[in-house]
PDB file of N, CA and C in Angstrom:
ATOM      1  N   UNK A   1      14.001  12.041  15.318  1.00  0.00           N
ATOM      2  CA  UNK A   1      13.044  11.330  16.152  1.00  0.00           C
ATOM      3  C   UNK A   1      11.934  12.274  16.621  1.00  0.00           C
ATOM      4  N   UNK A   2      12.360  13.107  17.249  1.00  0.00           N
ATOM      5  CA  UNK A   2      11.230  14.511  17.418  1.00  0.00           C
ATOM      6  C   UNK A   2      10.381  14.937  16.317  1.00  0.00           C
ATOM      7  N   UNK A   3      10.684  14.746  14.874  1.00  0.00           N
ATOM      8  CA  UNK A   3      10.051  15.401  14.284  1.00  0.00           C
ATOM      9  C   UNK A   3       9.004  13.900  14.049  1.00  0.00           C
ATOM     10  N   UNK A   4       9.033  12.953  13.632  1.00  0.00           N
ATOM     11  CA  UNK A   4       8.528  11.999  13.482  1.00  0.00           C
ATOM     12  C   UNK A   4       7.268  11.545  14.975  1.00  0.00           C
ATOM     13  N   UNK A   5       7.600  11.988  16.107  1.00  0.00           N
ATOM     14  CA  UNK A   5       6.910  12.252  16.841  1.00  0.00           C
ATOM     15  C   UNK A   5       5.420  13.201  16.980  1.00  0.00           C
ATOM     16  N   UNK A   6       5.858  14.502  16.687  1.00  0.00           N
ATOM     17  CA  UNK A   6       5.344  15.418  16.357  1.00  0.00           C
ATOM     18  C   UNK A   6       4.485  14.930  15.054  1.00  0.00           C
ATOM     19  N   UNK A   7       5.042  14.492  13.754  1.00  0.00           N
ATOM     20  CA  UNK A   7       3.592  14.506  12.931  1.00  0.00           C
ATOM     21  C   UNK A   7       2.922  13.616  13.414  1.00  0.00           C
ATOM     22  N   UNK A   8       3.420  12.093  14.318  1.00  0.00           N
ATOM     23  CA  UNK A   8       2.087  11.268  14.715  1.00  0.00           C
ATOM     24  C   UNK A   8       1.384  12.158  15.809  1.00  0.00           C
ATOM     25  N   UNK A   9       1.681  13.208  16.450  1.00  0.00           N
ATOM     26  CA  UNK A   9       0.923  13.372  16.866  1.00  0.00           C
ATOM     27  C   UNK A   9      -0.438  13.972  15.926  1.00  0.00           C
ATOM     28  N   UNK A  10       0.101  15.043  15.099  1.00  0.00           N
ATOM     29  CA  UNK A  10      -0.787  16.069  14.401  1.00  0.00           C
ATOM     30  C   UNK A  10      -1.334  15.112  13.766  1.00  0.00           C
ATOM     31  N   UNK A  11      -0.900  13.804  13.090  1.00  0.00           N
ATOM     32  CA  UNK A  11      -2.028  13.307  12.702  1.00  0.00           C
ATOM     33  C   UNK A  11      -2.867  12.093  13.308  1.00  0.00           C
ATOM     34  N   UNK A  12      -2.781  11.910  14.503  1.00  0.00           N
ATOM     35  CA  UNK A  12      -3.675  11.715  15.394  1.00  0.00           C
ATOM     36  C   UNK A  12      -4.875  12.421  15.690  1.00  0.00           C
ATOM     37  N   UNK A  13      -4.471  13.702  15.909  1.00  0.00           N
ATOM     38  CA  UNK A  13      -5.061  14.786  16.284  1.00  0.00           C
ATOM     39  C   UNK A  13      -6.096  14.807  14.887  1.00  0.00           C
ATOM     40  N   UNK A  14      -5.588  15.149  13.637  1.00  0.00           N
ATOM     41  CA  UNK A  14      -6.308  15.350  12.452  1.00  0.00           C
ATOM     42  C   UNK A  14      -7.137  13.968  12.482  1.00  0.00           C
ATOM     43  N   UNK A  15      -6.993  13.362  12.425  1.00  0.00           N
ATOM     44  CA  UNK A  15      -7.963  11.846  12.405  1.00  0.00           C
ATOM     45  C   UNK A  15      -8.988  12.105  13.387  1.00  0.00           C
ATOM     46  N   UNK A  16      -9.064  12.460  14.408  1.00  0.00           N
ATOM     47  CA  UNK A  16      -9.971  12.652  15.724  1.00  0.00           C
ATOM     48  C   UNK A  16     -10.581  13.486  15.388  1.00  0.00           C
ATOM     49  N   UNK A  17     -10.227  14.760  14.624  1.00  0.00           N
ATOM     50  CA  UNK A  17     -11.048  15.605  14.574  1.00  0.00           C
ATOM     51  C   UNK A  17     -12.082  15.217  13.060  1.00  0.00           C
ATOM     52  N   UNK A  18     -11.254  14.990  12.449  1.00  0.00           N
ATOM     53  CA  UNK A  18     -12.059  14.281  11.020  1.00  0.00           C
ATOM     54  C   UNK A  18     -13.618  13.566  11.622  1.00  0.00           C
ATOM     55  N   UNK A  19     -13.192  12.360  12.512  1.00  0.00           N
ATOM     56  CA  UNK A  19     -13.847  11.405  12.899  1.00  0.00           C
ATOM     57  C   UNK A  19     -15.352  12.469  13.974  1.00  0.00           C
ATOM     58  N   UNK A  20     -14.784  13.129  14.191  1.00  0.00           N
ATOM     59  CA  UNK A  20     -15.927  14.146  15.330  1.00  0.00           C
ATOM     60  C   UNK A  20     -16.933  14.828  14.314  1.00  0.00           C
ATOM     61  N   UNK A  21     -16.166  15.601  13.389  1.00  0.00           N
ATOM     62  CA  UNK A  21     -16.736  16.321  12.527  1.00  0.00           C
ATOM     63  C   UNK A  21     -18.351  15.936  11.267  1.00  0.00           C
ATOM     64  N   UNK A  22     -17.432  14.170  11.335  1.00  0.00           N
ATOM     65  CA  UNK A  22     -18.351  13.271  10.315  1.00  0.00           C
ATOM     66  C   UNK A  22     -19.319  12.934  10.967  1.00  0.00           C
ATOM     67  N   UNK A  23     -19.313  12.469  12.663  1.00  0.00           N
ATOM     68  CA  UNK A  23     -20.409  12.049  13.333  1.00  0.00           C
ATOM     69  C   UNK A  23     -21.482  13.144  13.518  1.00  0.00           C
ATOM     70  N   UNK A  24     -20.267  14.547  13.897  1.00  0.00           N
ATOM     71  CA  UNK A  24     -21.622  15.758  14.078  1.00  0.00           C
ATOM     72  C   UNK A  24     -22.723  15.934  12.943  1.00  0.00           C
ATOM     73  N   UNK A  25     -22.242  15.521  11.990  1.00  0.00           N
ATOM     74  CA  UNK A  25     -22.991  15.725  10.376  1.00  0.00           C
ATOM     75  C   UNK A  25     -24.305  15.168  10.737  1.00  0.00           C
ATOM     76  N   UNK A  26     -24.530  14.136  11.290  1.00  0.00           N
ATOM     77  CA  UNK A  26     -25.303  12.951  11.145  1.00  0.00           C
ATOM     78  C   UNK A  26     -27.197  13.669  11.798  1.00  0.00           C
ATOM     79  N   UNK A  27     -27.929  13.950  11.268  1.00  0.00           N
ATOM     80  CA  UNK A  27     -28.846  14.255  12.107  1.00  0.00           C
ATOM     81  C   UNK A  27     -29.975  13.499  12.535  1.00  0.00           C
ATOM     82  N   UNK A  28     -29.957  12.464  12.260  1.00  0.00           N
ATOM     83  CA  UNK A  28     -30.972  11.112  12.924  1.00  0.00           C
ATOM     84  C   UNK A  28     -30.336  10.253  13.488  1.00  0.00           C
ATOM     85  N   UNK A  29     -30.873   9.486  14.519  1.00  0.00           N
ATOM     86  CA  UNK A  29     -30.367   8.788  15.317  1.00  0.00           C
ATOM     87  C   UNK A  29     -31.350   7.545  15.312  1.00  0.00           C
ATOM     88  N   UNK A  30     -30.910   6.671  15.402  1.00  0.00           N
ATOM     89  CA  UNK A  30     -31.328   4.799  14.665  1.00  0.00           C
ATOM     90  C   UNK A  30     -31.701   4.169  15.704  1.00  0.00           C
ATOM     91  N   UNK A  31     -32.998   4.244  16.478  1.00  0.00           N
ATOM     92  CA  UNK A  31     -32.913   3.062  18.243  1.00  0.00           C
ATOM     93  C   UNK A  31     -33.856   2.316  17.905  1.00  0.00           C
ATOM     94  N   UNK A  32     -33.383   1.306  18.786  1.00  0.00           N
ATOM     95  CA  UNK A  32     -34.042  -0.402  18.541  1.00  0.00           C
ATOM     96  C   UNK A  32     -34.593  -0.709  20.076  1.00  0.00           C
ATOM     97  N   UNK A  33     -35.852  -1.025  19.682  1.00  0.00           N
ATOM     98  CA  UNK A  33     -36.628  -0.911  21.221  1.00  0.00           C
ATOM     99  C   UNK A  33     -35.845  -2.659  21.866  1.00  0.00           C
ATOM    100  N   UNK A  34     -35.247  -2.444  23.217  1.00  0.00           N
ATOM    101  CA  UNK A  34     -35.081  -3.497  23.849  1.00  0.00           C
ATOM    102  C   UNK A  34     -35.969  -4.780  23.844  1.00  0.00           C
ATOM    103  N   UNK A  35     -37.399  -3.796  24.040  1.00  0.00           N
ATOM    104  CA  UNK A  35     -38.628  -4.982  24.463  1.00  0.00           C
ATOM    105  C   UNK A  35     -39.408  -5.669  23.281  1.00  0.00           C
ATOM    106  N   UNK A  36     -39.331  -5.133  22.263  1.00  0.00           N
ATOM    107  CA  UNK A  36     -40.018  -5.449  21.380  1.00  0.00           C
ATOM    108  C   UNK A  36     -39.852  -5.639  19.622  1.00  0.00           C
ATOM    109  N   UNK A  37     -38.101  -4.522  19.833  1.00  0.00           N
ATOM    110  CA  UNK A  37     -37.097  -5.262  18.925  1.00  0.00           C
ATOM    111  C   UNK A  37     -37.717  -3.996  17.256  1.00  0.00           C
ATOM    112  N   UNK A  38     -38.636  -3.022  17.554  1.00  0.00           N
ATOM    113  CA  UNK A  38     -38.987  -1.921  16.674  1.00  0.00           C
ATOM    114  C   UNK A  38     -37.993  -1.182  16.570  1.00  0.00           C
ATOM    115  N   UNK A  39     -36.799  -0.931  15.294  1.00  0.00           N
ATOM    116  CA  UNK A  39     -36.323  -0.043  15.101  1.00  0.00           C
ATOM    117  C   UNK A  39     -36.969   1.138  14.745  1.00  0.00           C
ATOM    118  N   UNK A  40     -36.680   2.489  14.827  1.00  0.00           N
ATOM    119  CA  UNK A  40     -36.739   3.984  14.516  1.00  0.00           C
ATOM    120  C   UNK A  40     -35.844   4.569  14.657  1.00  0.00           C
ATOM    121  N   UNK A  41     -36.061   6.213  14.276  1.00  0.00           N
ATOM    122  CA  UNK A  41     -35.140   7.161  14.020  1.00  0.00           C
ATOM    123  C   UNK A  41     -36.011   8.418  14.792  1.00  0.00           C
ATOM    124  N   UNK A  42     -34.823   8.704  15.950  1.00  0.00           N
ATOM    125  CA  UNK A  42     -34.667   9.897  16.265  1.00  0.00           C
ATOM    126  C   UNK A  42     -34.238  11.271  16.094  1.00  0.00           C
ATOM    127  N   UNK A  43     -35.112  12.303  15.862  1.00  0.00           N
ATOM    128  CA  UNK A  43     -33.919  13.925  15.685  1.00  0.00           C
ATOM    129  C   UNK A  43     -32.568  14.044  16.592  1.00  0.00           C
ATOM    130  N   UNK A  44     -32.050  14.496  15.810  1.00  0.00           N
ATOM    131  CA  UNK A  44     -30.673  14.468  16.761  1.00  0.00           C
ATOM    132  C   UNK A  44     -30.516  15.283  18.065  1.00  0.00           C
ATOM    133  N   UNK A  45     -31.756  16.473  18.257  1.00  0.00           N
ATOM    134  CA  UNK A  45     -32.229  17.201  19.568  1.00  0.00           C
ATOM    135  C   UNK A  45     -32.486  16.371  20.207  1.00  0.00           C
ATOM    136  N   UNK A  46     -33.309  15.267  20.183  1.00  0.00           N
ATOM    137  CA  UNK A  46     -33.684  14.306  21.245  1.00  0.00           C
ATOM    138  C   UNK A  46     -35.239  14.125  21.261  1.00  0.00           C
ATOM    139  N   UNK A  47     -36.125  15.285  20.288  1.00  0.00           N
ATOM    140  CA  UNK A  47     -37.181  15.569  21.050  1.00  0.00           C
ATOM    141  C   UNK A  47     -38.420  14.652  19.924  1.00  0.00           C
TER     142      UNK A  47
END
């Protein structure tokens, strides 16, 4: 039972980190103006 414990954890853990790793990749960011409904793309700095 312990050991079966232990790998859901590690692969919990491995999935989360997978999932972090793929988003950090991403360097544009996709916003849709509230008011007027214009999508664009932002640098992932912000600036």
């Amino acid at each position: 039972m312990k050991k079966l414990v232990v790998l859901l954890v590690a692969g919990v853990l491995a999935f989360s980190l997978a999932a972090c790793a793929q988003k950090a990749g991403s360097e544009k960011i996709r916003v849709k103006c509230p008011a007027c409904g214009y999508e664009f793309e932002l640098p992932a700095h912000g600036r």
